[in-house]
N, C-alpha and C. Protein backbone atom coordinates (compact mmCIF):
# COMPACT_ATOMS: atom_id res chain seq x y z
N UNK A 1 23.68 -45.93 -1.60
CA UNK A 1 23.95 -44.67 -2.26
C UNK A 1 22.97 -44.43 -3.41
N UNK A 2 22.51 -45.35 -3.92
CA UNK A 2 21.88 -45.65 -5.28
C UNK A 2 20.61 -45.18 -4.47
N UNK A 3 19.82 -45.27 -3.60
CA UNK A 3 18.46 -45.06 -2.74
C UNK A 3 18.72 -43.68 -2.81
N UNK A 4 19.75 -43.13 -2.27
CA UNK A 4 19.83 -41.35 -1.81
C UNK A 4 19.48 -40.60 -3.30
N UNK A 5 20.15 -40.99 -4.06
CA UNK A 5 20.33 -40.43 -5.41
C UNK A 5 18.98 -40.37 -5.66
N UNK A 6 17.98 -41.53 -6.16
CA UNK A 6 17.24 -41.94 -6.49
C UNK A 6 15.88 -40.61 -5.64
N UNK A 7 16.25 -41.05 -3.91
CA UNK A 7 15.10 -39.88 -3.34
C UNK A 7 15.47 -38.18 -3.47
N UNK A 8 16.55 -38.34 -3.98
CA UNK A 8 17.29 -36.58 -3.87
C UNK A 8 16.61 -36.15 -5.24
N UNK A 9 16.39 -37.35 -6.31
CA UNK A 9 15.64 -37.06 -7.46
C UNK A 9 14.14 -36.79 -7.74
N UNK A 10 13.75 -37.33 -6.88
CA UNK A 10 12.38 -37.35 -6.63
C UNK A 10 12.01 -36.22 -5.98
N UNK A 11 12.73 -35.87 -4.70
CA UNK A 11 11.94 -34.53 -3.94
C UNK A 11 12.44 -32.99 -4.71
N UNK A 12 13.36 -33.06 -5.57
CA UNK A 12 13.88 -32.19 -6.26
C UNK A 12 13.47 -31.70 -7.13
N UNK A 13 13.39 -32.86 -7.96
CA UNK A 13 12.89 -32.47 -9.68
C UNK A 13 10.95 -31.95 -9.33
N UNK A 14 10.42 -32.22 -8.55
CA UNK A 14 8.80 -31.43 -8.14
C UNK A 14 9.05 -30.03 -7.98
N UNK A 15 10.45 -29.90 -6.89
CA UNK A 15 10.32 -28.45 -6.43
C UNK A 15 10.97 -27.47 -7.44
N UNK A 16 11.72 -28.15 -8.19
CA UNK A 16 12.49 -27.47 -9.36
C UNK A 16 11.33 -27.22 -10.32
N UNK A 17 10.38 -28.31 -10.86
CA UNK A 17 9.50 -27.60 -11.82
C UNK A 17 8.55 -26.65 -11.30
N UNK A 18 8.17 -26.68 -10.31
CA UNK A 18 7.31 -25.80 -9.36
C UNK A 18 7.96 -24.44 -9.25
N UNK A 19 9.12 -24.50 -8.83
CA UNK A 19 9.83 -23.26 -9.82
C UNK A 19 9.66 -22.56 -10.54
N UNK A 20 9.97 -23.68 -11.31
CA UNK A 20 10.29 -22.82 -12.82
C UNK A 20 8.80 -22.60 -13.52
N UNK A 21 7.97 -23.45 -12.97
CA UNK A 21 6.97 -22.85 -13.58
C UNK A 21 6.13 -21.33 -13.11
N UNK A 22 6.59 -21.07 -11.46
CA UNK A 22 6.22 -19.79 -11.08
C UNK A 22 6.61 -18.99 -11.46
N UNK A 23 8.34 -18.86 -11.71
CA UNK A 23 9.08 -18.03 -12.58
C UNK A 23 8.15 -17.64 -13.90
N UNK A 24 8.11 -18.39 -14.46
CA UNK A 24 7.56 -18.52 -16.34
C UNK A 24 6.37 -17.44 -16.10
N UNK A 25 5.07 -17.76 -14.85
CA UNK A 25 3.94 -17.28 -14.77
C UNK A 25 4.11 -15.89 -14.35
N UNK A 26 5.17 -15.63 -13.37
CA UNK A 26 5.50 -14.37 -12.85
C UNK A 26 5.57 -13.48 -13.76
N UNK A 27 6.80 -14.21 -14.67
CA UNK A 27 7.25 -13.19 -16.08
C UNK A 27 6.31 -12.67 -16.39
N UNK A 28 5.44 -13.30 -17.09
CA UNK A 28 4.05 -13.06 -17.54
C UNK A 28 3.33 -12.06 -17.37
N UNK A 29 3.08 -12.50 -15.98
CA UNK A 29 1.76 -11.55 -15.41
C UNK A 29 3.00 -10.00 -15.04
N UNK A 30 4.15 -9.83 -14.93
CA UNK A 30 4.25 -8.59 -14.84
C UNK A 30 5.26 -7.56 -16.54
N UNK A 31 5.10 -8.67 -17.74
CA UNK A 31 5.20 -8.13 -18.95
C UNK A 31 4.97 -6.53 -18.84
N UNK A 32 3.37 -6.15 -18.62
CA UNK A 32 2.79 -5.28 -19.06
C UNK A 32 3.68 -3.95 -18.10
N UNK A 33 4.09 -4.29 -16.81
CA UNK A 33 4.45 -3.29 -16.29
C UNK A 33 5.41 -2.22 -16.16
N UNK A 34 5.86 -1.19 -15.89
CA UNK A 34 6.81 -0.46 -16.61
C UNK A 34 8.55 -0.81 -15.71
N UNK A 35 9.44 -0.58 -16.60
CA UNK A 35 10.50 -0.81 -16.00
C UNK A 35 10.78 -0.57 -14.33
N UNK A 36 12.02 -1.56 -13.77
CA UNK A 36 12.01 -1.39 -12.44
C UNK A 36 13.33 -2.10 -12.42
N UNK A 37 13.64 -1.81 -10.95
CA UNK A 37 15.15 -2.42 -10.22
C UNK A 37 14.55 -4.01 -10.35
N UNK A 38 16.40 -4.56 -10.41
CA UNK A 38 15.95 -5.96 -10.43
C UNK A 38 15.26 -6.42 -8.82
N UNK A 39 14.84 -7.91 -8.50
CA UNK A 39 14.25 -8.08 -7.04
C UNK A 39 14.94 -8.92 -6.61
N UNK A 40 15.13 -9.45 -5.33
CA UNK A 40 15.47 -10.91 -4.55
C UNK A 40 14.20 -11.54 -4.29
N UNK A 41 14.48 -12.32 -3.64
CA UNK A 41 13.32 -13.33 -3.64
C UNK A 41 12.96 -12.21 -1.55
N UNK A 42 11.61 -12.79 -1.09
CA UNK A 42 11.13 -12.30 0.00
C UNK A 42 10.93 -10.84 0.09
N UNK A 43 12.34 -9.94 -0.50
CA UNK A 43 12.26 -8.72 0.33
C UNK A 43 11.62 -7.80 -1.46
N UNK A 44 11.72 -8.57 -2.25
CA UNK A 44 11.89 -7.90 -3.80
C UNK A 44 12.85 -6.78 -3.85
N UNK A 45 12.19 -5.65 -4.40
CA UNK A 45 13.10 -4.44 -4.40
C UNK A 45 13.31 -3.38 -3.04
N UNK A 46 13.33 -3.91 -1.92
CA UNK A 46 13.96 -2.87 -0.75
C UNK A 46 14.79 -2.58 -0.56
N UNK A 47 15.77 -3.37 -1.01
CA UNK A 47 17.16 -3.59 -0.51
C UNK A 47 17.63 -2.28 -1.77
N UNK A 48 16.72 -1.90 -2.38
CA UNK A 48 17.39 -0.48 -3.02
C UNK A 48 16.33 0.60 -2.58
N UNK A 49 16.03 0.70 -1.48
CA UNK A 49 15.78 1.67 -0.79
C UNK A 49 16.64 2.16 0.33
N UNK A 50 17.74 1.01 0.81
CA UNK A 50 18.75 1.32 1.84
C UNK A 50 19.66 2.14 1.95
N UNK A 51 20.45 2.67 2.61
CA UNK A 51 21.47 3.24 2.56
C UNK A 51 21.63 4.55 3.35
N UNK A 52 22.67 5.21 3.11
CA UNK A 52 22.72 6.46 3.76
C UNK A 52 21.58 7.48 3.18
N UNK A 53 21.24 7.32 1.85
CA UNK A 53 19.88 8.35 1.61
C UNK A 53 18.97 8.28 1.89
N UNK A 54 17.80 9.27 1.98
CA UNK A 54 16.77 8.87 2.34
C UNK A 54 16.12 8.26 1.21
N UNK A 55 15.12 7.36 1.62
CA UNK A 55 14.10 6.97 0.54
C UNK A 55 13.25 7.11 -0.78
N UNK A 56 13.32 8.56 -0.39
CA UNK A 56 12.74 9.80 -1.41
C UNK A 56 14.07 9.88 -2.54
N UNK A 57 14.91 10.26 -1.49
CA UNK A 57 15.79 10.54 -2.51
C UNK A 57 16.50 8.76 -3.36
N UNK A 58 16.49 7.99 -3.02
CA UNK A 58 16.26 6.75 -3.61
C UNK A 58 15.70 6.78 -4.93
N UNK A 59 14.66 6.90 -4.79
CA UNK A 59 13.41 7.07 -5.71
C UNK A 59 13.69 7.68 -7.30
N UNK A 60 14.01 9.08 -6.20
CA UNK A 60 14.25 9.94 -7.26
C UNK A 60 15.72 9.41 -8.10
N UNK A 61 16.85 8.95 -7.37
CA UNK A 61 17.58 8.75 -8.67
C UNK A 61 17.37 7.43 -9.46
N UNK A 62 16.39 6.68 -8.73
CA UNK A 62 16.10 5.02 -9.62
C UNK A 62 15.28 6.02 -10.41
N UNK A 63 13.97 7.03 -10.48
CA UNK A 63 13.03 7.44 -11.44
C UNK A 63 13.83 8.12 -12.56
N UNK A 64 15.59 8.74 -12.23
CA UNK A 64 16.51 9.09 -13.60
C UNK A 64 16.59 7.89 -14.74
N UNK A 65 17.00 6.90 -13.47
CA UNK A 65 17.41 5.39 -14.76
C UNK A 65 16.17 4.73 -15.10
N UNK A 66 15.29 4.31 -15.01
CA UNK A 66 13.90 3.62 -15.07
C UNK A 66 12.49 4.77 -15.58
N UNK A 67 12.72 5.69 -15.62
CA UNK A 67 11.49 6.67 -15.97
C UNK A 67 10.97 7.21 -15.04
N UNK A 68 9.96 8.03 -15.47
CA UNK A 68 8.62 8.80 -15.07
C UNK A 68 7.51 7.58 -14.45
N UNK A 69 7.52 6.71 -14.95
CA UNK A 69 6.65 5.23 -14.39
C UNK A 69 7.79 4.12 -14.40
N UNK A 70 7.70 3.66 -12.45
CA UNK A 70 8.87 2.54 -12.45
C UNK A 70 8.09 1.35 -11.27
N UNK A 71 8.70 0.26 -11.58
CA UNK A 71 7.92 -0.72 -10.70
C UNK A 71 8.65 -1.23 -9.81
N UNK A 72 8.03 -1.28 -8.85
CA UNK A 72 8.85 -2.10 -7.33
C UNK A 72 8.21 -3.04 -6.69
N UNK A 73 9.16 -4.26 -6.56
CA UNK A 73 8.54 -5.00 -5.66
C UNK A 73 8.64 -5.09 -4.51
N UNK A 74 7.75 -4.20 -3.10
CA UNK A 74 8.00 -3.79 -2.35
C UNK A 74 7.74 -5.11 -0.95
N UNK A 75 8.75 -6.19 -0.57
CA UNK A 75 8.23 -7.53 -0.16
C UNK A 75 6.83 -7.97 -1.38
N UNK A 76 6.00 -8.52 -0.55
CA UNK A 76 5.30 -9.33 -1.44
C UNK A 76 4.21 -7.75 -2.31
N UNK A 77 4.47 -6.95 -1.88
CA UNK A 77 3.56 -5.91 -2.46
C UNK A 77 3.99 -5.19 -3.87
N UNK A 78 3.46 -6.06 -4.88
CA UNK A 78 3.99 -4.90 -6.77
C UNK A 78 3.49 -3.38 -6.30
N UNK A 79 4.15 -2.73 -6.65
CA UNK A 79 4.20 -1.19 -6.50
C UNK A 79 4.91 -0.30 -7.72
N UNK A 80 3.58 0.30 -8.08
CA UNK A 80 3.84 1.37 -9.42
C UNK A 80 4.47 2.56 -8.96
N UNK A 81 5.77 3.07 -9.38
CA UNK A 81 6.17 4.19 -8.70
C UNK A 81 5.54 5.84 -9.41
N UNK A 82 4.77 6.81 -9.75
CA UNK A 82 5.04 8.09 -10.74
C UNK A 82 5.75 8.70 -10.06
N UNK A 83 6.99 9.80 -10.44
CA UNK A 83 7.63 10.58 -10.06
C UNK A 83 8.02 11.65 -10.65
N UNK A 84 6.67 12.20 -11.62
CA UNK A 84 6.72 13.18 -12.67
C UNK A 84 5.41 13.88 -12.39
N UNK A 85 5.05 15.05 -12.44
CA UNK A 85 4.17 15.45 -12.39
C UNK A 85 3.02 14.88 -13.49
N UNK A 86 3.24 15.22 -14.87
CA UNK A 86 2.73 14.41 -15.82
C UNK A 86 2.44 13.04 -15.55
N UNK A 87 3.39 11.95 -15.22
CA UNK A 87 2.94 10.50 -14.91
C UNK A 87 1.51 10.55 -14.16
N UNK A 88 1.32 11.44 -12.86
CA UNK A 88 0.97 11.79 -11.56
C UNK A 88 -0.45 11.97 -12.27
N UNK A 89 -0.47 13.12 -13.02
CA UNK A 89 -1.63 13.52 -13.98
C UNK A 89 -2.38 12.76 -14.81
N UNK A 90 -1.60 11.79 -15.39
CA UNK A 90 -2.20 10.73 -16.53
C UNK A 90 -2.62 9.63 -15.77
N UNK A 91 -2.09 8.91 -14.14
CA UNK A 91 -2.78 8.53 -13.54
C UNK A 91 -4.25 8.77 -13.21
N UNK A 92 -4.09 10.08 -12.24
CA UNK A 92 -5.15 10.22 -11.96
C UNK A 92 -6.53 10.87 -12.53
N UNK A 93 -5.97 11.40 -13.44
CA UNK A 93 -7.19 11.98 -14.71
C UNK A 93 -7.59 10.92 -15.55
N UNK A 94 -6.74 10.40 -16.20
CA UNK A 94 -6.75 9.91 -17.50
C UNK A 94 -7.52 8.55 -17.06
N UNK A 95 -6.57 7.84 -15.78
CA UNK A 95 -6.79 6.15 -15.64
C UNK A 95 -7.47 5.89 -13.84
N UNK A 96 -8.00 7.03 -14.07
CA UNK A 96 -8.34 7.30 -12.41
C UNK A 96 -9.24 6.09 -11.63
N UNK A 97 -10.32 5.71 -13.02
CA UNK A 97 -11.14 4.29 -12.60
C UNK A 97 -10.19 3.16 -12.36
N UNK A 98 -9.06 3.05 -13.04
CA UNK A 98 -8.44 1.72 -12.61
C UNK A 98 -7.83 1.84 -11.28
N UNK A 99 -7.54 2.82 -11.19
CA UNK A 99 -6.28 3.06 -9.53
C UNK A 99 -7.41 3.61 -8.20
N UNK A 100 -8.43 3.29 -8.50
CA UNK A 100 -9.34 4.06 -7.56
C UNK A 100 -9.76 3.25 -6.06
N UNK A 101 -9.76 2.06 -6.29
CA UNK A 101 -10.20 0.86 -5.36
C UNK A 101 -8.58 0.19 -5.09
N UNK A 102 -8.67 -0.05 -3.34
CA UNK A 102 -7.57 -0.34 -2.94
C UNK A 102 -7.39 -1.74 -2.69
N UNK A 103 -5.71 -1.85 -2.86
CA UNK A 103 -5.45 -3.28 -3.13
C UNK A 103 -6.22 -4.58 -2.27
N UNK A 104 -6.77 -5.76 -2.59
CA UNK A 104 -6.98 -6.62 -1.61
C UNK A 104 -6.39 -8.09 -0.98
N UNK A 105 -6.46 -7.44 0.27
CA UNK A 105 -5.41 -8.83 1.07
C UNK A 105 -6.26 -9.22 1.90
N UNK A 106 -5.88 -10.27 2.74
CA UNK A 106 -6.56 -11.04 3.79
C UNK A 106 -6.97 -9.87 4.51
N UNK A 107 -5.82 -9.10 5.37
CA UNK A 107 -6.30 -8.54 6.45
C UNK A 107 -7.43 -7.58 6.09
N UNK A 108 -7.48 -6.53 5.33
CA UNK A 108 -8.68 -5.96 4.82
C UNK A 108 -9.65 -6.92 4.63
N UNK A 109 -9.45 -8.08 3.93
CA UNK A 109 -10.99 -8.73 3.76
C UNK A 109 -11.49 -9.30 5.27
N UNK A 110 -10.87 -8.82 6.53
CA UNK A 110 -11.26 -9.59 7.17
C UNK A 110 -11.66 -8.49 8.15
N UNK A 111 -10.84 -7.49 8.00
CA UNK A 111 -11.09 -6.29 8.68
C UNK A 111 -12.42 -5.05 8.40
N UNK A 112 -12.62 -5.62 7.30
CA UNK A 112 -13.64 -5.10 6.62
C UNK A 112 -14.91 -6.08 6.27
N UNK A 113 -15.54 -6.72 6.56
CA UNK A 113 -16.19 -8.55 6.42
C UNK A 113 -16.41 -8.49 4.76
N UNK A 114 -15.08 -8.86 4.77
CA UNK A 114 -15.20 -8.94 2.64
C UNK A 114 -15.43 -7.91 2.14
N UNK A 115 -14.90 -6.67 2.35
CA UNK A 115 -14.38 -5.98 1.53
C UNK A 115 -15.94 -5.10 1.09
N UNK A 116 -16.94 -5.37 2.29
CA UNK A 116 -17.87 -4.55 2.16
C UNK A 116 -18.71 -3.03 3.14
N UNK A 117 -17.43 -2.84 3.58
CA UNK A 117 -17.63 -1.28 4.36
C UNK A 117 -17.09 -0.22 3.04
N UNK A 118 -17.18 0.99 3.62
CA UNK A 118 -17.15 2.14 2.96
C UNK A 118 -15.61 2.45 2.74
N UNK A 119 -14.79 1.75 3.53
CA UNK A 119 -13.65 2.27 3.34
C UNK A 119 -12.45 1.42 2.16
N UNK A 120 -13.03 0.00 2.36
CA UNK A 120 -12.42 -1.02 1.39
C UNK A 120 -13.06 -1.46 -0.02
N UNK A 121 -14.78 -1.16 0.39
CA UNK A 121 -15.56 -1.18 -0.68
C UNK A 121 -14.76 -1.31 -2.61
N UNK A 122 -14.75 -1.78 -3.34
CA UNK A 122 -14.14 -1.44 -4.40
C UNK A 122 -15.48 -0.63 -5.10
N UNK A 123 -14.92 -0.04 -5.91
CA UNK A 123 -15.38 1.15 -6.72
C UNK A 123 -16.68 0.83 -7.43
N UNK A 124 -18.04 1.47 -7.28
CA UNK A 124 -19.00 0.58 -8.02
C UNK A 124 -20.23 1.10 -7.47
N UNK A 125 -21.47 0.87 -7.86
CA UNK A 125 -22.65 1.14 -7.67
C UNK A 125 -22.57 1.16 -5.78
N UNK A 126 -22.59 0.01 -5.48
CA UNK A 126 -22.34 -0.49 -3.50
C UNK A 126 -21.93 0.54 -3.27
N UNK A 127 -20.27 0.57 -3.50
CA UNK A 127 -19.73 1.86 -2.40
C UNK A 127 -19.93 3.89 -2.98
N UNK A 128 -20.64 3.54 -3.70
CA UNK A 128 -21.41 4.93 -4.18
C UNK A 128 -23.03 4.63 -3.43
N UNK A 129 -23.53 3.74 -2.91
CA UNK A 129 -25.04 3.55 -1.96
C UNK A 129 -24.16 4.03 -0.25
N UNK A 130 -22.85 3.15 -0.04
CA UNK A 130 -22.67 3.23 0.88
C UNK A 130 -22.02 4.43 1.68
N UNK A 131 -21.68 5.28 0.60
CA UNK A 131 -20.93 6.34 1.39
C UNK A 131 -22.05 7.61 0.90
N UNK A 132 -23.14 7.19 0.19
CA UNK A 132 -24.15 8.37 0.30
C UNK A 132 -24.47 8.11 1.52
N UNK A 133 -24.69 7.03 1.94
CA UNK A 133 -25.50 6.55 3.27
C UNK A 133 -24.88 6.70 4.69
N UNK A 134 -23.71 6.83 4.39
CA UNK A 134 -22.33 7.70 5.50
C UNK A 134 -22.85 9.02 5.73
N UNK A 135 -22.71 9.86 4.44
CA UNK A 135 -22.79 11.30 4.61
C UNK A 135 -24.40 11.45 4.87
N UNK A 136 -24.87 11.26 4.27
CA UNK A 136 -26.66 11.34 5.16
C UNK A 136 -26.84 10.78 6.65
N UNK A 137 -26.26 9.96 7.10
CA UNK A 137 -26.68 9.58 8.47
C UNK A 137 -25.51 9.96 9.70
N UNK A 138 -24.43 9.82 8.86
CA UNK A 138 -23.31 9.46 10.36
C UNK A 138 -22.67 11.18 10.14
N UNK A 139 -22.47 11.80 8.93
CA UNK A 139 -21.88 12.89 8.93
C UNK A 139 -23.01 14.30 8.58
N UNK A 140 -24.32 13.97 9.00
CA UNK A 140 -25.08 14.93 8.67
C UNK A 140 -24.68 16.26 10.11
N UNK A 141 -25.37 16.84 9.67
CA UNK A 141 -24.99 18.47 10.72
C UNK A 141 -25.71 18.28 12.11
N UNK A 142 -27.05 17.68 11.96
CA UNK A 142 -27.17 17.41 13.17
C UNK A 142 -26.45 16.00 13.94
N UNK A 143 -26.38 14.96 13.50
CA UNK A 143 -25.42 13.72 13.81
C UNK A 143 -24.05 14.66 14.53
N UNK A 144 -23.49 15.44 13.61
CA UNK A 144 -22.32 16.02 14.07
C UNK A 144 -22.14 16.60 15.34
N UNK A 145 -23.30 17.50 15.88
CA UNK A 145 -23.46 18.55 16.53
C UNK A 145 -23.82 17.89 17.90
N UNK A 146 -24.50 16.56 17.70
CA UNK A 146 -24.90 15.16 18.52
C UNK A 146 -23.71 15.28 19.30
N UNK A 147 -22.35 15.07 18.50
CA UNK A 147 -20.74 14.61 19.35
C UNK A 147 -20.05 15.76 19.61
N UNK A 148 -20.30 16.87 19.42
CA UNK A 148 -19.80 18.85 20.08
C UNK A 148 -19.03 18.38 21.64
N UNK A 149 -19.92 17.94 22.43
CA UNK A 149 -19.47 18.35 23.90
C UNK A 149 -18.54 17.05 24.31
N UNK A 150 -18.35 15.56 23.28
CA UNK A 150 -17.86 14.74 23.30
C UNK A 150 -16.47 15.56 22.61
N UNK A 151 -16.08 16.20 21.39
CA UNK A 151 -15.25 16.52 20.81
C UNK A 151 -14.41 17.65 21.91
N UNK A 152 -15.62 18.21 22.31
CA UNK A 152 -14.72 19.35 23.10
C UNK A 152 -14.19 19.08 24.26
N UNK A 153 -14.98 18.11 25.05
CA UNK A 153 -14.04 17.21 26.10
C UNK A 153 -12.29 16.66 25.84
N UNK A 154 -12.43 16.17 24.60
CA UNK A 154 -11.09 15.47 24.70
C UNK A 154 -10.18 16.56 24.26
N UNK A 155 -10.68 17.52 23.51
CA UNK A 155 -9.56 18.48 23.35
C UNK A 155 -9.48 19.45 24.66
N UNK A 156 -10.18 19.56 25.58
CA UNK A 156 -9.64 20.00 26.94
C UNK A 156 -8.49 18.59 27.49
N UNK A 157 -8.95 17.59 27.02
CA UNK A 157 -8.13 16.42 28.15
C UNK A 157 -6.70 16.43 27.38
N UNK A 158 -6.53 16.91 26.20
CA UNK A 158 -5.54 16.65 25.68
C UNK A 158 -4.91 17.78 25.50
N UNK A 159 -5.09 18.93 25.19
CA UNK A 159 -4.66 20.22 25.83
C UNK A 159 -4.16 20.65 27.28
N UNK A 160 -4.86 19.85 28.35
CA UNK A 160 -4.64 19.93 29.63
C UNK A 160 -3.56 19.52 30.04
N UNK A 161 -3.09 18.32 29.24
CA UNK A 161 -1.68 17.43 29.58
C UNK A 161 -0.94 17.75 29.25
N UNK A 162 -0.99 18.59 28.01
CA UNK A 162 0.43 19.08 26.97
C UNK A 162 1.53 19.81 28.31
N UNK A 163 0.52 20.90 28.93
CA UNK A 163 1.30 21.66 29.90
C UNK A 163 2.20 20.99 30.57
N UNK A 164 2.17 19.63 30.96
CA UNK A 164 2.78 18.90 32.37
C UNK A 164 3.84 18.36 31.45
N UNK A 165 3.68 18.07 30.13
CA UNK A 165 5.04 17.25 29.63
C UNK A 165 5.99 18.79 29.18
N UNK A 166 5.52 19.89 28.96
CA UNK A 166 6.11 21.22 28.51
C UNK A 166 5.63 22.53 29.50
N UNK A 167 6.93 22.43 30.64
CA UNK A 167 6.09 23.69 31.05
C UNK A 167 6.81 24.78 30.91
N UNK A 168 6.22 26.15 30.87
CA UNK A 168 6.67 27.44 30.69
C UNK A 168 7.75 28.09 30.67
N UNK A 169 8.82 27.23 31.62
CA UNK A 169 9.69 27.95 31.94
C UNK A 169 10.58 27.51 30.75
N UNK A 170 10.17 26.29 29.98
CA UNK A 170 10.79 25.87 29.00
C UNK A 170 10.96 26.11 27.33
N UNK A 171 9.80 27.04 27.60
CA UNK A 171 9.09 27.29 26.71
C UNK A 171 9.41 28.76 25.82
N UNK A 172 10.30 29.08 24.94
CA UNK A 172 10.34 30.21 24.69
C UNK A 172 9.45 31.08 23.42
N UNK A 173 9.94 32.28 23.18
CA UNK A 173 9.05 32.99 22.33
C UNK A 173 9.78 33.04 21.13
């Protein structure tokens, strides 16, 4: 019995400070952010998105109790909520350089080879070379005019089908 005790102490007391020390660091790093619903562990704050309302409307009555700026932890994703026109405004005018480049995870860095195409690019000299270099080559007028009879194909092929899933007789005015 004295052995069990002894290993129940050992594999415990690691995972307990490992814990508590993520806890401590968590606190930390989200101090700065503005009020929010409390979280669970895995799902964070979803489980107050449920219910008979919709989502939106969720929102809107957590943005009565929590403010104009509220934070969610949406699974593993922190998420700043605005739900004020003003918040909305002081974002994007005021702090527009910080919120401008999108979040990075594995799959983008991998989907993108590190986060160096035009679409994941973070904000910066690069993706100001790379998306001049978009609109000059891939979206110029003649490039465009290149894909005309490609564009107009599929909107016959996809226009053509609509008829067979909706036909006329079904169809009123």
């Amino acid at each position: 019995m004295a052995a069990f005790n002894y290993l129940f102490f050992i594999l415990v007391l690691p995972l307990l400070l490992l814990f508590l020390k993520t806890k401590r660091e968590s606190k930390n790093s989200y101090r700065l952010l503005p009020p929010g619903p409390w979280t669970l562990p895995i799902i964070g704050s979803l489980h107050h998105l449920t219910g008979t309302d919709l989502p939106h409307r969720k929102l809107r009555i957590m943005s009565r109790r929590y403010g104009d700026l509220m934070f969610l932890q949406l699974g593993e994703q922190p998420t700043v909520i605005a739900s004020s026109r003003e918040a909305v405004k002081e974002i994007t005018k005021t702090h527009d350089l910080k919120f401008c480049t999108r979040p990075v995870n594995l799959t983008s860095r991998v989907l993108s080879y590190d986060m160096k195409d035009v679409v994941f690019a973070p904000y910066g000299e690069y993706w100001r070379e790379i998306r001049k270099m978009c609109v000059s080559e891939l979206l110029s007028f003649k490039r465009v005019q290149s894909f005309k009879s490609i564009r107009e194909e599929k909107i016959r092929s996809l226009t053509s089908g609509s008829h067979h899933h909706h036909p006329k007789e079904r169809l009123s005015n």
